[in-house]
N, C-alpha and C. Protein backbone atom coordinates (compact mmCIF):
# COMPACT_ATOMS: atom_id res chain seq x y z
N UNK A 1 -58.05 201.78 -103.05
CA UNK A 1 -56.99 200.85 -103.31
C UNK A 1 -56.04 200.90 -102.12
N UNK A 2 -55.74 199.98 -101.65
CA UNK A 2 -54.28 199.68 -100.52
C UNK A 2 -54.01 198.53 -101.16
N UNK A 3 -52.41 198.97 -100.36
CA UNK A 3 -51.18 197.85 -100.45
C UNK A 3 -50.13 198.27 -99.65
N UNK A 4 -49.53 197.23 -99.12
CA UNK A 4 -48.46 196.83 -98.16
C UNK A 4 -46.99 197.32 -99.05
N UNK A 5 -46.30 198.01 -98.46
CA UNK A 5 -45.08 198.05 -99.31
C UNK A 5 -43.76 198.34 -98.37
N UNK A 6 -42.67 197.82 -98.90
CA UNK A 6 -41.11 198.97 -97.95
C UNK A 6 -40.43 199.72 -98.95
N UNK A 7 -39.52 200.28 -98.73
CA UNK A 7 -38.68 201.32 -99.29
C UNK A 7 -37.44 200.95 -99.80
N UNK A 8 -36.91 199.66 -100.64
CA UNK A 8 -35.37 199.14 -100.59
C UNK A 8 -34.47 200.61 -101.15
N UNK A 9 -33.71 200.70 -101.12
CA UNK A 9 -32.44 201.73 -101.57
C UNK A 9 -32.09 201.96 -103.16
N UNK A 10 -32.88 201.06 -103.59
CA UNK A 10 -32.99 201.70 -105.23
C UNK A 10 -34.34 202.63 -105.51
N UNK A 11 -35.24 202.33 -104.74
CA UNK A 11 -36.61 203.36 -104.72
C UNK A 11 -36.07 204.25 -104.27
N UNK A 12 -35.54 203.97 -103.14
CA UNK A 12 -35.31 205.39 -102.16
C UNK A 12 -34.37 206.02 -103.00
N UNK A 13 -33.67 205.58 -103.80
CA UNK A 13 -32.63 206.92 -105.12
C UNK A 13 -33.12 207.46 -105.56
N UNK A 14 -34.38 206.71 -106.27
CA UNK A 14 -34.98 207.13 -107.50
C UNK A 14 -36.05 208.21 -107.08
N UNK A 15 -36.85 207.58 -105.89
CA UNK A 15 -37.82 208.93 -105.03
C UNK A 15 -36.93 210.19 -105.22
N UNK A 16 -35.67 209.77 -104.75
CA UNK A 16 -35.17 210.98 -104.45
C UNK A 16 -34.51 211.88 -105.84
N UNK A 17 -34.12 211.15 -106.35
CA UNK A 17 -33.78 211.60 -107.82
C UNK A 17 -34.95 212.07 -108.51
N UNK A 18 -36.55 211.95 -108.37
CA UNK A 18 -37.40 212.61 -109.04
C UNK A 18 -37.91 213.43 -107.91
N UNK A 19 -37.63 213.70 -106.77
CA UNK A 19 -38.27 215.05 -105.77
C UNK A 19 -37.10 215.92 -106.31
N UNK A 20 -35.53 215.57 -106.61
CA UNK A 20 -34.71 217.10 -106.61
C UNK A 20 -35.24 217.42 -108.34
N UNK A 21 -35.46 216.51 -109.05
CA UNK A 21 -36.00 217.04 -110.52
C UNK A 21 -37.00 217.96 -110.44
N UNK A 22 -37.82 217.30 -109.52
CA UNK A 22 -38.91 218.10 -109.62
C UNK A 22 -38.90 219.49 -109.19
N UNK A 23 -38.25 219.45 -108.04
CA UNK A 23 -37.91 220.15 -107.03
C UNK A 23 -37.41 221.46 -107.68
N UNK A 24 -36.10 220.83 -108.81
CA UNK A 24 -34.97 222.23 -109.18
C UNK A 24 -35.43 222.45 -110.83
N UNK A 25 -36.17 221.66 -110.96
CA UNK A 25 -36.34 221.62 -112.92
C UNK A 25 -35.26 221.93 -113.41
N UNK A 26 -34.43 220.70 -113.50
CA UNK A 26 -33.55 220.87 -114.92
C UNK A 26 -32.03 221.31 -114.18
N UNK A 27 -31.74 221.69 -112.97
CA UNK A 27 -30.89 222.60 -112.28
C UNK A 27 -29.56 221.97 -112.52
N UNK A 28 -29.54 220.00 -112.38
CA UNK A 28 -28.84 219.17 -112.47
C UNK A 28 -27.42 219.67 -113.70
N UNK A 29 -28.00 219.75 -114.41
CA UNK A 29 -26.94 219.58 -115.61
C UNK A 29 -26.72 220.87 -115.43
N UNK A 30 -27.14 222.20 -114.97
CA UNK A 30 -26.27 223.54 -115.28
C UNK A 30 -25.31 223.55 -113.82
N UNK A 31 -25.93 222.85 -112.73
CA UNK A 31 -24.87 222.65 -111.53
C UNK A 31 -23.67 221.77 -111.78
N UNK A 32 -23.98 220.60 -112.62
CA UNK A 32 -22.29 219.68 -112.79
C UNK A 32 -21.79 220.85 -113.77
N UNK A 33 -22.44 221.16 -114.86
CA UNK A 33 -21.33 221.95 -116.25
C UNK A 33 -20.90 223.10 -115.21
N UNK A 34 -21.52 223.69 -114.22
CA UNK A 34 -20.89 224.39 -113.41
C UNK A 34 -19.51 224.10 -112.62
N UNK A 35 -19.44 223.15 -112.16
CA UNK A 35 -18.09 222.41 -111.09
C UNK A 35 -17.35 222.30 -112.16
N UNK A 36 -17.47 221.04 -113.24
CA UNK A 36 -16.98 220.94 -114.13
C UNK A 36 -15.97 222.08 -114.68
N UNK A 37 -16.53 223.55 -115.15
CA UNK A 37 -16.23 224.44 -115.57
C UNK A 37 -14.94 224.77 -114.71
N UNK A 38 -15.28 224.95 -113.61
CA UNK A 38 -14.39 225.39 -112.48
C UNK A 38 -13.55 224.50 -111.90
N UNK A 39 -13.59 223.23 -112.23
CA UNK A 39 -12.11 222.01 -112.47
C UNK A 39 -11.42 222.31 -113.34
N UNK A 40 -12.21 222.75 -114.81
CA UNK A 40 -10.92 223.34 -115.68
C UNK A 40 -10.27 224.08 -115.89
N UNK A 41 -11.00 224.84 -114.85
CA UNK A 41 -10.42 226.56 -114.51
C UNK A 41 -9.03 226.40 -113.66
N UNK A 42 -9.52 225.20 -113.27
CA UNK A 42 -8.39 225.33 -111.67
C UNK A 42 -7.20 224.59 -112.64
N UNK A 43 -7.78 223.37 -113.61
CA UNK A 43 -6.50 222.68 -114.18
C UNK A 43 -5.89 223.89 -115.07
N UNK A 44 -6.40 224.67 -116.03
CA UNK A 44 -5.58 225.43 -116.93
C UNK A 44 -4.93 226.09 -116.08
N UNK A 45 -5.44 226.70 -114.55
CA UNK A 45 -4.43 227.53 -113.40
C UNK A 45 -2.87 226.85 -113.37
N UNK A 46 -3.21 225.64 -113.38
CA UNK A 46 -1.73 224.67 -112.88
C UNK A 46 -1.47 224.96 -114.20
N UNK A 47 -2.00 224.80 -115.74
CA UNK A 47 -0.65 224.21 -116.43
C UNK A 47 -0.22 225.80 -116.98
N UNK A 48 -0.68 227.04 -116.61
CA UNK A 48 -0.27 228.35 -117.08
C UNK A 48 0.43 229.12 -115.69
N UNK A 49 0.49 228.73 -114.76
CA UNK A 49 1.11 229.61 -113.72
C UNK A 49 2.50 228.71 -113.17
N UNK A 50 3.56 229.67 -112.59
CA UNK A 50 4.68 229.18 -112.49
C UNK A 50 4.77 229.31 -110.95
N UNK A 51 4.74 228.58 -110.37
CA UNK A 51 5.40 228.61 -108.69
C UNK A 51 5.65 227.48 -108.15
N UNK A 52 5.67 227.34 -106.70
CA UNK A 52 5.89 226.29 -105.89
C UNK A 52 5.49 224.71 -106.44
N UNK A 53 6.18 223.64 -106.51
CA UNK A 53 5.04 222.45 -106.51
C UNK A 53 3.74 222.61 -105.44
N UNK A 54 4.17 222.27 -104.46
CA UNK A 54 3.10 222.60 -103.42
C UNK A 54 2.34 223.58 -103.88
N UNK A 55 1.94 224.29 -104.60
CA UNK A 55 0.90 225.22 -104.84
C UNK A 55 0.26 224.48 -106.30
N UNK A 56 0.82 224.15 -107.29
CA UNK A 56 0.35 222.95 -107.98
C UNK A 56 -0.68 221.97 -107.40
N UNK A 57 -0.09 221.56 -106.76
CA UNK A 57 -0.75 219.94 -105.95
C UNK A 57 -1.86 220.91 -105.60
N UNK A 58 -1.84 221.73 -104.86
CA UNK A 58 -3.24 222.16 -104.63
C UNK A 58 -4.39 222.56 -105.29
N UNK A 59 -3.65 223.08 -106.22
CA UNK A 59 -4.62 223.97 -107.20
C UNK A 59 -5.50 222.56 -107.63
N UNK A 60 -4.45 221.78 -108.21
CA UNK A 60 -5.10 220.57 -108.99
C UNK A 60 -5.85 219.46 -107.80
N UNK A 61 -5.66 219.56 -106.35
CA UNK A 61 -6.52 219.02 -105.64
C UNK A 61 -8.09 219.70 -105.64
N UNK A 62 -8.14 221.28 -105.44
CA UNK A 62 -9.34 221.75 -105.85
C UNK A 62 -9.44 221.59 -107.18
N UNK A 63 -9.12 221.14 -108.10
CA UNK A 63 -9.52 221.01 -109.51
C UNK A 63 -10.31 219.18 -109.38
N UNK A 64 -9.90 218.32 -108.73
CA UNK A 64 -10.04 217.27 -108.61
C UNK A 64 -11.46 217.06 -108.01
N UNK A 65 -11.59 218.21 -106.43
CA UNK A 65 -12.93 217.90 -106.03
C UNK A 65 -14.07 218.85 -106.84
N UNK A 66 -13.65 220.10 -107.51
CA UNK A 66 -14.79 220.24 -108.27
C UNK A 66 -15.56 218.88 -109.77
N UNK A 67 -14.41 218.50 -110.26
CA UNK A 67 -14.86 217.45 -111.00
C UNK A 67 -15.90 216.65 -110.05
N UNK A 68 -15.15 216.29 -109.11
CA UNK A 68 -15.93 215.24 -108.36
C UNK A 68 -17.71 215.87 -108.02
N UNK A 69 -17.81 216.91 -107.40
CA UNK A 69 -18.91 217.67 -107.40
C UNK A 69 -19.60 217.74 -108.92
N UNK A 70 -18.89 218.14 -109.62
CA UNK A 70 -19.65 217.92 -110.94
C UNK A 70 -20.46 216.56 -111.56
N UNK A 71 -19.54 215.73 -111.26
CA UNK A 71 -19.99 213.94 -111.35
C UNK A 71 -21.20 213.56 -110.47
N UNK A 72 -21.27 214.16 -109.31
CA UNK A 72 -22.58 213.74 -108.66
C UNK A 72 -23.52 214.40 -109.02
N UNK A 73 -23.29 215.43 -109.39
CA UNK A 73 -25.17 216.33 -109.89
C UNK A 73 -25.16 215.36 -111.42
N UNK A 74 -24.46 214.96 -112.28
CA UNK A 74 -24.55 213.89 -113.34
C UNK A 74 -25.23 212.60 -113.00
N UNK A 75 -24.62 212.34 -111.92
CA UNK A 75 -25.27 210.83 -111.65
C UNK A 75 -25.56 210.91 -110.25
N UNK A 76 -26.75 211.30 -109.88
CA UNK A 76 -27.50 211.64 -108.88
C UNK A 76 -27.89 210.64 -108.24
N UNK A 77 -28.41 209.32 -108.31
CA UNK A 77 -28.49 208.03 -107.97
C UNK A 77 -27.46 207.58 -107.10
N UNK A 78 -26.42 207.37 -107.58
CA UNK A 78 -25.48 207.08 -106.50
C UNK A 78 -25.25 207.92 -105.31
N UNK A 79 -25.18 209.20 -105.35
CA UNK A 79 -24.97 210.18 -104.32
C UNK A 79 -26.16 209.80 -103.73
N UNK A 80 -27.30 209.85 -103.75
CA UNK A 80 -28.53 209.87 -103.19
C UNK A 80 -28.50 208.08 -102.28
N UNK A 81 -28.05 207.00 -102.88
CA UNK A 81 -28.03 205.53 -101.97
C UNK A 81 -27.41 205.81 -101.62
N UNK A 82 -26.39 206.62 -100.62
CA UNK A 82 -25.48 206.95 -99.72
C UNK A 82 -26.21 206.91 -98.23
N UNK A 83 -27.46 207.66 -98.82
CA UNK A 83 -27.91 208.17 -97.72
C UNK A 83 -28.81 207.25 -97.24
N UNK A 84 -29.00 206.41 -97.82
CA UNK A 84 -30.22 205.04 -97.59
C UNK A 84 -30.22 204.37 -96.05
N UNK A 85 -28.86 203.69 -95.31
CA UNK A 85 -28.59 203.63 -94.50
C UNK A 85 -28.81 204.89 -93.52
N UNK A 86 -29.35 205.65 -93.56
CA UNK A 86 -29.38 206.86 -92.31
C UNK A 86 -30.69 207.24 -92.59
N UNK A 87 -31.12 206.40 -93.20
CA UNK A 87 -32.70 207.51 -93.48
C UNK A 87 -33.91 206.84 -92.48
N UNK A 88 -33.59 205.74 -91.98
CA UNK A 88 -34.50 205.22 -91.50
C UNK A 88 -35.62 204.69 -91.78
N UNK A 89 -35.72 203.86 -93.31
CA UNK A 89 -35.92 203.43 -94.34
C UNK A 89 -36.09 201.88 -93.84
N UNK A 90 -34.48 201.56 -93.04
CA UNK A 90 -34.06 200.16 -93.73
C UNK A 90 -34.97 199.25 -93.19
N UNK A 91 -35.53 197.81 -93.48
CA UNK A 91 -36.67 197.43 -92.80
C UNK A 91 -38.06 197.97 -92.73
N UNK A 92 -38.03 199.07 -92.82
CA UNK A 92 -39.93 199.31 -92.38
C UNK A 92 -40.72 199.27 -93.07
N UNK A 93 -41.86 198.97 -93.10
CA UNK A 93 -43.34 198.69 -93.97
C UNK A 93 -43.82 199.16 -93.44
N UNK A 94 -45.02 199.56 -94.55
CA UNK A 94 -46.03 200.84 -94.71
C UNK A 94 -46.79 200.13 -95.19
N UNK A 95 -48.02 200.86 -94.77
CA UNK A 95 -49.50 200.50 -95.70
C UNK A 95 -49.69 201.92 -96.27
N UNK A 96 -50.32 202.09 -97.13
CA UNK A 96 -51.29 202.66 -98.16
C UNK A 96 -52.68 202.64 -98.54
N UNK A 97 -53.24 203.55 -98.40
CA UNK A 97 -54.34 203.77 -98.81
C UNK A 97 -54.87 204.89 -99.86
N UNK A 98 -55.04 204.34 -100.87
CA UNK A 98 -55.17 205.71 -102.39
C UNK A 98 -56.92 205.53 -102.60
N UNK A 99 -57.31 206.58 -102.62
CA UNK A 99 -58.72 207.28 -103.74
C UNK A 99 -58.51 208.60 -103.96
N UNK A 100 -59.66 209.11 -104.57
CA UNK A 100 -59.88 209.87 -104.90
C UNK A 100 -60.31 211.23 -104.30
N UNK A 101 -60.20 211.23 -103.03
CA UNK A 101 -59.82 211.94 -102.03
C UNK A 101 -58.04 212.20 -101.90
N UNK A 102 -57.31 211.42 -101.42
CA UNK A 102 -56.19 211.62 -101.33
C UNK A 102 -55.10 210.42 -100.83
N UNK A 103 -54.25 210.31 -100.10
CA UNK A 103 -54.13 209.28 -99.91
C UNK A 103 -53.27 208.82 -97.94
N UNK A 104 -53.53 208.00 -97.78
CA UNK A 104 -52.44 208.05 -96.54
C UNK A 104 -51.91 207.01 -96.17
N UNK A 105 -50.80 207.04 -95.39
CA UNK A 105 -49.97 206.09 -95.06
C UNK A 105 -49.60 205.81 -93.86
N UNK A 106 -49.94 204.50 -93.13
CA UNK A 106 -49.38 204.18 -91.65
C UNK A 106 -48.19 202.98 -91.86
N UNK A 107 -46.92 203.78 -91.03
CA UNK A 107 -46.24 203.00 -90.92
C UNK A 107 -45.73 202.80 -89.50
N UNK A 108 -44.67 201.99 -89.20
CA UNK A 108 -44.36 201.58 -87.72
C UNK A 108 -45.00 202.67 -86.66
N UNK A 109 -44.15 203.36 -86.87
CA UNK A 109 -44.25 204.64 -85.74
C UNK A 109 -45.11 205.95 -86.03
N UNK A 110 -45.62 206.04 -87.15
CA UNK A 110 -46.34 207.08 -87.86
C UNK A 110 -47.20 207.16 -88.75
N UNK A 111 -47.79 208.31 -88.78
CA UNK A 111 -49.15 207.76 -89.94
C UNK A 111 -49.27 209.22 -90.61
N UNK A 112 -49.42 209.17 -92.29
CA UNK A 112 -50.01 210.67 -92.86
C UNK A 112 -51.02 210.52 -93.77
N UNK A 113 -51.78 211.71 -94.22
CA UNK A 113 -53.13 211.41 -95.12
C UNK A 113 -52.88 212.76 -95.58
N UNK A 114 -52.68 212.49 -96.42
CA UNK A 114 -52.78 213.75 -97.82
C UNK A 114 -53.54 214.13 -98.73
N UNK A 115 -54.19 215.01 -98.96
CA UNK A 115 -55.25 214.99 -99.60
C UNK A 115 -54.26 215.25 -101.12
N UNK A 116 -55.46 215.30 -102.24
CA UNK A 116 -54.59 215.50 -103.62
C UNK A 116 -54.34 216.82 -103.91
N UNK A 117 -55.02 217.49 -103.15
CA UNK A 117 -54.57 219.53 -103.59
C UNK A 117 -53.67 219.35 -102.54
N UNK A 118 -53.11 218.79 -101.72
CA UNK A 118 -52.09 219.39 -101.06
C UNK A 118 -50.81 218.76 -101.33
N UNK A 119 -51.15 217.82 -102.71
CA UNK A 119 -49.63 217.62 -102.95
C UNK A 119 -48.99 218.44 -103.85
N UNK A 120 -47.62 218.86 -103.62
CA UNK A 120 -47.07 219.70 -104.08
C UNK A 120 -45.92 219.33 -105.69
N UNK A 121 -45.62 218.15 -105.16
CA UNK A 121 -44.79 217.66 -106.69
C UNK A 121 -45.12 216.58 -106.36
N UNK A 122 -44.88 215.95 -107.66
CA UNK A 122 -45.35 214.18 -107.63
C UNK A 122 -43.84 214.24 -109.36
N UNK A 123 -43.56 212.90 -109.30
CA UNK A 123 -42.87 212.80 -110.35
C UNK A 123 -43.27 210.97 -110.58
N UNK A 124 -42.84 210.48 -111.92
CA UNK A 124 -42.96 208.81 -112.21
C UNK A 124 -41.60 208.50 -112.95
N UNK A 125 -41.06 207.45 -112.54
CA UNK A 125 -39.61 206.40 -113.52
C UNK A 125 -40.79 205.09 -113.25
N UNK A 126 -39.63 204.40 -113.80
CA UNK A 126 -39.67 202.97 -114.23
C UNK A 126 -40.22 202.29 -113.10
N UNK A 127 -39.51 202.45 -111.47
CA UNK A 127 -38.99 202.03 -110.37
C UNK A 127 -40.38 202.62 -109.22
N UNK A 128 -40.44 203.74 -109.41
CA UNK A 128 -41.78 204.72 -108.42
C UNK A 128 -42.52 205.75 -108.83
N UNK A 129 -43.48 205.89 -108.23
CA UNK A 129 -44.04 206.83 -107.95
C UNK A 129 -43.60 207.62 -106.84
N UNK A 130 -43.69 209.34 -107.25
CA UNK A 130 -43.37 210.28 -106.12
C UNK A 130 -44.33 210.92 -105.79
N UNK A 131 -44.22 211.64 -104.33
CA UNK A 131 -45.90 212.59 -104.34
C UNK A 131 -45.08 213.36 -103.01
N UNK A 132 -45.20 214.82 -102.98
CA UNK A 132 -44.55 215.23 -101.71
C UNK A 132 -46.13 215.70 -100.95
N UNK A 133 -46.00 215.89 -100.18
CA UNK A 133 -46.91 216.68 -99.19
C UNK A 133 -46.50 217.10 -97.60
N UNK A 134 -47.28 218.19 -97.25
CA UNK A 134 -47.01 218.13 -95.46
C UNK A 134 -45.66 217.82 -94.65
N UNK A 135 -44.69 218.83 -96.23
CA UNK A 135 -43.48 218.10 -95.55
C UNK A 135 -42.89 216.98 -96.02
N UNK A 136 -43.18 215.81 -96.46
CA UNK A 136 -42.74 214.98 -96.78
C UNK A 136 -42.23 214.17 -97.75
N UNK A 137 -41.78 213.54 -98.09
CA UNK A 137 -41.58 212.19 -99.75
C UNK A 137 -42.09 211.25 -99.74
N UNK A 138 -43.11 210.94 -100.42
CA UNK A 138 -43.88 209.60 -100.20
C UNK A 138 -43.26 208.76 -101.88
N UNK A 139 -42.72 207.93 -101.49
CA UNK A 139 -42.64 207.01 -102.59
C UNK A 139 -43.21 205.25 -102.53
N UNK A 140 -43.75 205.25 -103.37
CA UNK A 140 -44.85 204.08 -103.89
C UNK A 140 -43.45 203.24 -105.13
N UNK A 141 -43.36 201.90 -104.55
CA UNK A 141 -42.77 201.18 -105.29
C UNK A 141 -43.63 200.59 -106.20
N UNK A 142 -43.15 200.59 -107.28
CA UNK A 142 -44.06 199.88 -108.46
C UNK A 142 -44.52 198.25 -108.72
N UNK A 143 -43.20 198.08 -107.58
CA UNK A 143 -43.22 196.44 -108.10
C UNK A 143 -44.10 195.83 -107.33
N UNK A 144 -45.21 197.11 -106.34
CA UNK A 144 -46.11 196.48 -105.09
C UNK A 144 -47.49 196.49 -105.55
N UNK A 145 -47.46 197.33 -106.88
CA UNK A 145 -48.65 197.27 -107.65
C UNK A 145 -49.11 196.98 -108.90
N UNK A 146 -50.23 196.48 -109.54
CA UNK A 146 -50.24 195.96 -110.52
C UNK A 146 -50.70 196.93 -111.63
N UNK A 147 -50.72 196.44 -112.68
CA UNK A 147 -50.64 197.27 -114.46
C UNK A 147 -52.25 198.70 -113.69
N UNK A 148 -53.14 197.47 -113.05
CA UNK A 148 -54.58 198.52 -112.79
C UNK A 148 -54.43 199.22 -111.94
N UNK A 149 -53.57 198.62 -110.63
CA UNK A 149 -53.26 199.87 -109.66
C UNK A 149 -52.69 201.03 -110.16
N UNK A 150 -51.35 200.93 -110.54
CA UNK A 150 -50.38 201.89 -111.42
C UNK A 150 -51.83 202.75 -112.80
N UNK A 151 -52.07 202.42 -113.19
CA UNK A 151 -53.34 203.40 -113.60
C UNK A 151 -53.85 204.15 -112.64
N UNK A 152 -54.47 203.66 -111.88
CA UNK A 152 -55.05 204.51 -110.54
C UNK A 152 -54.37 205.30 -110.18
N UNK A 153 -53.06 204.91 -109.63
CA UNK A 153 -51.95 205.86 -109.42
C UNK A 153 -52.08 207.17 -110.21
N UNK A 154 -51.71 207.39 -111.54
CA UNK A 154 -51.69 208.11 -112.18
C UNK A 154 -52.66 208.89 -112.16
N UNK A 155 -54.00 208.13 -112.50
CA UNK A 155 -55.39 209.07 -112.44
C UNK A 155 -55.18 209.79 -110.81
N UNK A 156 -55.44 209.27 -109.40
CA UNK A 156 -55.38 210.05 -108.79
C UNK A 156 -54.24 210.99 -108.66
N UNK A 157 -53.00 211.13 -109.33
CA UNK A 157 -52.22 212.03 -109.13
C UNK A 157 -52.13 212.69 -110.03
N UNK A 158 -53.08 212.63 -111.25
CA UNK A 158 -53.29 214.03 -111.78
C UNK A 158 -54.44 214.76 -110.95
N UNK A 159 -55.15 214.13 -110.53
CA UNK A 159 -56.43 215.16 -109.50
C UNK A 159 -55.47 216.52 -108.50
N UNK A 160 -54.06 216.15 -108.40
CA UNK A 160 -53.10 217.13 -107.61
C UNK A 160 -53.01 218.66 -108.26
């Protein structure tokens, strides 16, 4: 099976949002309740200790960016299209080539072939397919393949 595909910035979240899943299993939600924890640590600091304003404002400025740290391991998607613009993504097309051997990909400037034991995590949403190997993130947009490809997909990435 081949097909022609690019990378728009909602794949590229979602790739990336199922390589750190895969990646940390589960890590997400004990890293925000973590920050989280330690925003409220810093707010109960301000409303139980007595000193300077200026030492207030601060406390509750580090109370402000741990929330904030906490909010992105929650909603991982947005933090992750940040990076879309720098990835070197924008514009380029790839070909594909999948069996039952493994699979590979030439794009502008580069080309890889992965076999299926050497992929290391693979994850599926709505939006892609993931598959790491040799180093890399390969994400397969869904909307480039049809109900029979997306089967295939699956079958060869359980052979991993």
């Amino acid at each position: 099976m081949q097909f022609d595909y690019e990378i728009p910035i909602a794949e590229y979240a979602a790739g990336q949002v199922l390589y750190h899943k895969a990646r940390s299993k589960g890590v997400f939600v004990q890293q925000a309740l973590l920050w989280i924890s330690l925003g409220v640590f810093f707010v109960l600091l301000v409303g139980f200790r007595w000193g300077a304003d200026w030492l207030r404002i601060l406390l509750l400025l580090f109370a402000a960016y741990f929330f904030y740290l906490g909010i992105t391991y929650l909603l991982p998607t947005r933090y992750c299209r940040r990076y879309y613009p720098n990835s070197g993504l924008v514009g380029k097309n790839y070909h594909a080539e999948l069996d039952e051997n493994g699979f590979s990909v030439s794009g502008d400037a580069c080309s890889w072939r992965v076999l299926w034991p050497e992929v290391r995590l693979k994850g599926e949403d709505n939006l892609v397919f993931m598959f790491t190997g040799k180093g890399t993130v390969f994400i397969f947009g869904k909307k480039y393949l049809n109900n029979e490809q997306q089967k295939a997909v699956r079958l060869f990435g359980s052979l991993s």
